[in-house]
Protein backbone atom coordinates (compact mmCIF):
# COMPACT_ATOMS: atom_id res chain seq x y z
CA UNK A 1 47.04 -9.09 -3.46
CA UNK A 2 51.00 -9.06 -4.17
CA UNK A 3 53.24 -10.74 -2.11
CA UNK A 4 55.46 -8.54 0.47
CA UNK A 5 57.85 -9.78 2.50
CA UNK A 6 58.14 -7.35 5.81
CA UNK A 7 61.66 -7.37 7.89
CA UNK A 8 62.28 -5.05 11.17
CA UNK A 9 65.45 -4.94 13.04
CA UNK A 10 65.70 -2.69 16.38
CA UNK A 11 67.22 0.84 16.40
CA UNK A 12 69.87 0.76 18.51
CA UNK A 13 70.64 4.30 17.34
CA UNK A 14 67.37 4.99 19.31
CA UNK A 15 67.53 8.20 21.34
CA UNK A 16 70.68 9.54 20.52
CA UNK A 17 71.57 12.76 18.94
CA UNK A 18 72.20 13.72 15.25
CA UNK A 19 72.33 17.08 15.77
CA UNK A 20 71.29 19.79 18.98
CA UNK A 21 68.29 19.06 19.85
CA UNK A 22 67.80 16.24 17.31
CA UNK A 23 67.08 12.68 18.39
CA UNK A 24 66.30 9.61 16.44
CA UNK A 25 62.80 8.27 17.16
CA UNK A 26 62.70 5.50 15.47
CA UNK A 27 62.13 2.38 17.86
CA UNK A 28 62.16 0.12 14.80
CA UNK A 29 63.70 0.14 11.28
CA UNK A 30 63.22 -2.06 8.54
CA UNK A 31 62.30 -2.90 4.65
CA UNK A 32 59.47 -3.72 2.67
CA UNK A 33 60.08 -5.97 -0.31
CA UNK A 34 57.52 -6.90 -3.33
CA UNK A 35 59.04 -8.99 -5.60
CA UNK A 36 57.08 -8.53 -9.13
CA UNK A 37 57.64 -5.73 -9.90
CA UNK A 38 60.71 -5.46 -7.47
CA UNK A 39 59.90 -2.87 -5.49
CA UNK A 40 61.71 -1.92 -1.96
CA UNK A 41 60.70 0.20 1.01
CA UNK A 42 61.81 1.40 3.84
CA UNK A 43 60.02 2.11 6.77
CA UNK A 44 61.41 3.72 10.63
CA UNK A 45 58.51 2.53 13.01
CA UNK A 46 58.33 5.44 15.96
CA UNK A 47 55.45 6.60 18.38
CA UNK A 48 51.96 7.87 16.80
CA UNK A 49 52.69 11.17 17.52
CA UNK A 50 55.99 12.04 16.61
CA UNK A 51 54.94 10.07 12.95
CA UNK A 52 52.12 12.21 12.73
CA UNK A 53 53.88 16.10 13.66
CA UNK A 54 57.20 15.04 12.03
CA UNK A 55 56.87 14.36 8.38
CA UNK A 56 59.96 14.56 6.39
CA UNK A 57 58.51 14.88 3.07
CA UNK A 58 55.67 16.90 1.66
CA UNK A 59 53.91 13.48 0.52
CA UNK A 60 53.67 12.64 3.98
CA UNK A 61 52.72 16.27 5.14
CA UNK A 62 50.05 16.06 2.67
CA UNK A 63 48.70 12.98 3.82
CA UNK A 64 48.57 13.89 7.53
CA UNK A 65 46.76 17.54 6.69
CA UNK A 66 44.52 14.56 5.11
CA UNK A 67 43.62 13.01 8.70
CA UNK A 68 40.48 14.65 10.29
CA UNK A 69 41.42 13.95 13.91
CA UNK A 70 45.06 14.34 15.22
CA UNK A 71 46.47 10.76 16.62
CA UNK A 72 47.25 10.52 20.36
CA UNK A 73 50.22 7.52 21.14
CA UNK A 74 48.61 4.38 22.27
CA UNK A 75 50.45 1.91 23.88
CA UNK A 76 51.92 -0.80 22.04
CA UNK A 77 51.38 1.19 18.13
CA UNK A 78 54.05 2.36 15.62
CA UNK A 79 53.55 4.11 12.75
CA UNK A 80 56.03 4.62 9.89
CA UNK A 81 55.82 6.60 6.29
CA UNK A 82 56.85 4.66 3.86
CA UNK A 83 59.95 5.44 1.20
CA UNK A 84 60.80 3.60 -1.95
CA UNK A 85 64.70 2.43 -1.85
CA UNK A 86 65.98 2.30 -5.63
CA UNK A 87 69.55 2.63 -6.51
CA UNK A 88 70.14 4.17 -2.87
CA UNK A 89 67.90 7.18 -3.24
CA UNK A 90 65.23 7.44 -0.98
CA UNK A 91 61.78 8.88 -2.41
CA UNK A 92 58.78 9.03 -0.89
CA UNK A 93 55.47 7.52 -1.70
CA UNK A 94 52.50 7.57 -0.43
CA UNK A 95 51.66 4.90 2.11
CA UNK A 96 52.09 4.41 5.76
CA UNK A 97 52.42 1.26 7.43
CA UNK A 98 51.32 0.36 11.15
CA UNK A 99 52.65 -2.12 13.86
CA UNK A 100 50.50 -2.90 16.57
CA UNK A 101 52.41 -5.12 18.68
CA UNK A 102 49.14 -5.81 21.33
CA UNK A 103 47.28 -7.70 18.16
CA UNK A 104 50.97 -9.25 16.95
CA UNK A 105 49.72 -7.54 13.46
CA UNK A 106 51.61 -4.97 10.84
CA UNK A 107 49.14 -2.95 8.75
CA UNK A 108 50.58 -1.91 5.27
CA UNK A 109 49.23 0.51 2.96
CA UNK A 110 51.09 1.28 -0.14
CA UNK A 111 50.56 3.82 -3.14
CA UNK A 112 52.88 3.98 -5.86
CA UNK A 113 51.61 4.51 -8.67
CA UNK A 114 55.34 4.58 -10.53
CA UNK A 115 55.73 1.02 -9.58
CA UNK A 116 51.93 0.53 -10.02
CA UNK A 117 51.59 -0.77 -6.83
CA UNK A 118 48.33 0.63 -5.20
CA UNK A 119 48.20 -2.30 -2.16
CA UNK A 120 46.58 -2.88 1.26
CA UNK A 121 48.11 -5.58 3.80
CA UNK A 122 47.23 -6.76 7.32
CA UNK A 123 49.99 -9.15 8.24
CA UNK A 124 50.56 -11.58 11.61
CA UNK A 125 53.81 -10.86 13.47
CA UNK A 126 56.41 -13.46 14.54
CA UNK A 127 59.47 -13.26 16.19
CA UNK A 128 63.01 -14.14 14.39
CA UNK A 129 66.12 -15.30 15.46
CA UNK A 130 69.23 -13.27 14.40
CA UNK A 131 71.68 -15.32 12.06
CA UNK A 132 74.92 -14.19 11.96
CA UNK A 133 77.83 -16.10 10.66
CA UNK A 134 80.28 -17.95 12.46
CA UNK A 135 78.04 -17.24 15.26
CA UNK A 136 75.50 -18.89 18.23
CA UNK A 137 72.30 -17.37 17.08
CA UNK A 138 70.07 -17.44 20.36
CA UNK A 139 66.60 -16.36 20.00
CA UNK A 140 66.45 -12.36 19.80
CA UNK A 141 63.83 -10.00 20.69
CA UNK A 142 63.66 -7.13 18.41
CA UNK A 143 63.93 -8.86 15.22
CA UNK A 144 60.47 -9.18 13.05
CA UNK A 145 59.52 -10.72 9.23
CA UNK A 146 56.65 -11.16 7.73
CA UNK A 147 56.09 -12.83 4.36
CA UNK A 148 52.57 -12.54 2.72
CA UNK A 149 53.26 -15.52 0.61
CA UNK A 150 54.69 -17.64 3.11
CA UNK A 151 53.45 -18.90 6.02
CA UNK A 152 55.74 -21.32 6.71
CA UNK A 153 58.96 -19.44 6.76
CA UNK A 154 61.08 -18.76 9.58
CA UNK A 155 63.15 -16.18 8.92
């Protein structure tokens, strides 16, 4: 298994408009690192549903006509396509990745075969605390990492 290193920050652009009608449903955005090959993804964690009826690609739209039975929101799940991040284009791949914040676990599975990184991951969650410069840095909620390599960090 390669190593990943998993960061999510909250949305605070969460439920406001982009355009009529439009809001952002993302409760959680964040990146997905692997670093040999380097390869970067991003992922915008939002409610089972809306993940499932609202692909923006047609990778993703071919993966969810995939899915036999059509996911309801549980409480407590996210679910994010996943996008590679390379010279600031975003492309999509094939993958999803899952946050189930009941079991304190993020599920990762990524397919990209360009990168040739075909991976599965099931990671434990922990809490961060925000560091910014010059700054206190209490203890935040909404800020999440997960390193498969490292257990020991506390980022």
């Amino acid at each position: 298994m390669k190593e990943i290193t998993a960061r999510l920050w909250e949305n605070k652009m969460y439920g406001t408009t982009y355009a009529k009608g439009q809001y952002r449903k993302a409760i959680y955005n964040g990146t997905l690192e692997i670093p040999s090959p380097y390869a970067k993804y991003l992922v915008d964690f939002e409610e089972v549903e809306a993940w499932f009826h609202f692909p923006k690609s047609s990778i993703h739209v071919e993966m969810a006509n995939r899915l036999k039975n059509i996911p309801a929101n549980e409480d407590g799940v996210l679910m994010s396509w996943i996008y590679r991040y390379e010279s600031g284009i975003k492309s999509a791949v094939e993958g999803y990745a899952a946050l189930d914040m009941n079991y304190s676990r993020i599920t990762i599975q990524i397919d990209d075969s360009a990168h040739g990184i075909n991976e599965y991951w099931e990671l434990p969650v922990r809490s961060c605390i925000a560091r910014i410069p010059g700054k206190p840095t209490p203890a935040r909620r909404g800020r999440f990492s997960w390193n498969s390599g490292d257990t020991t960090s506390n980022r």
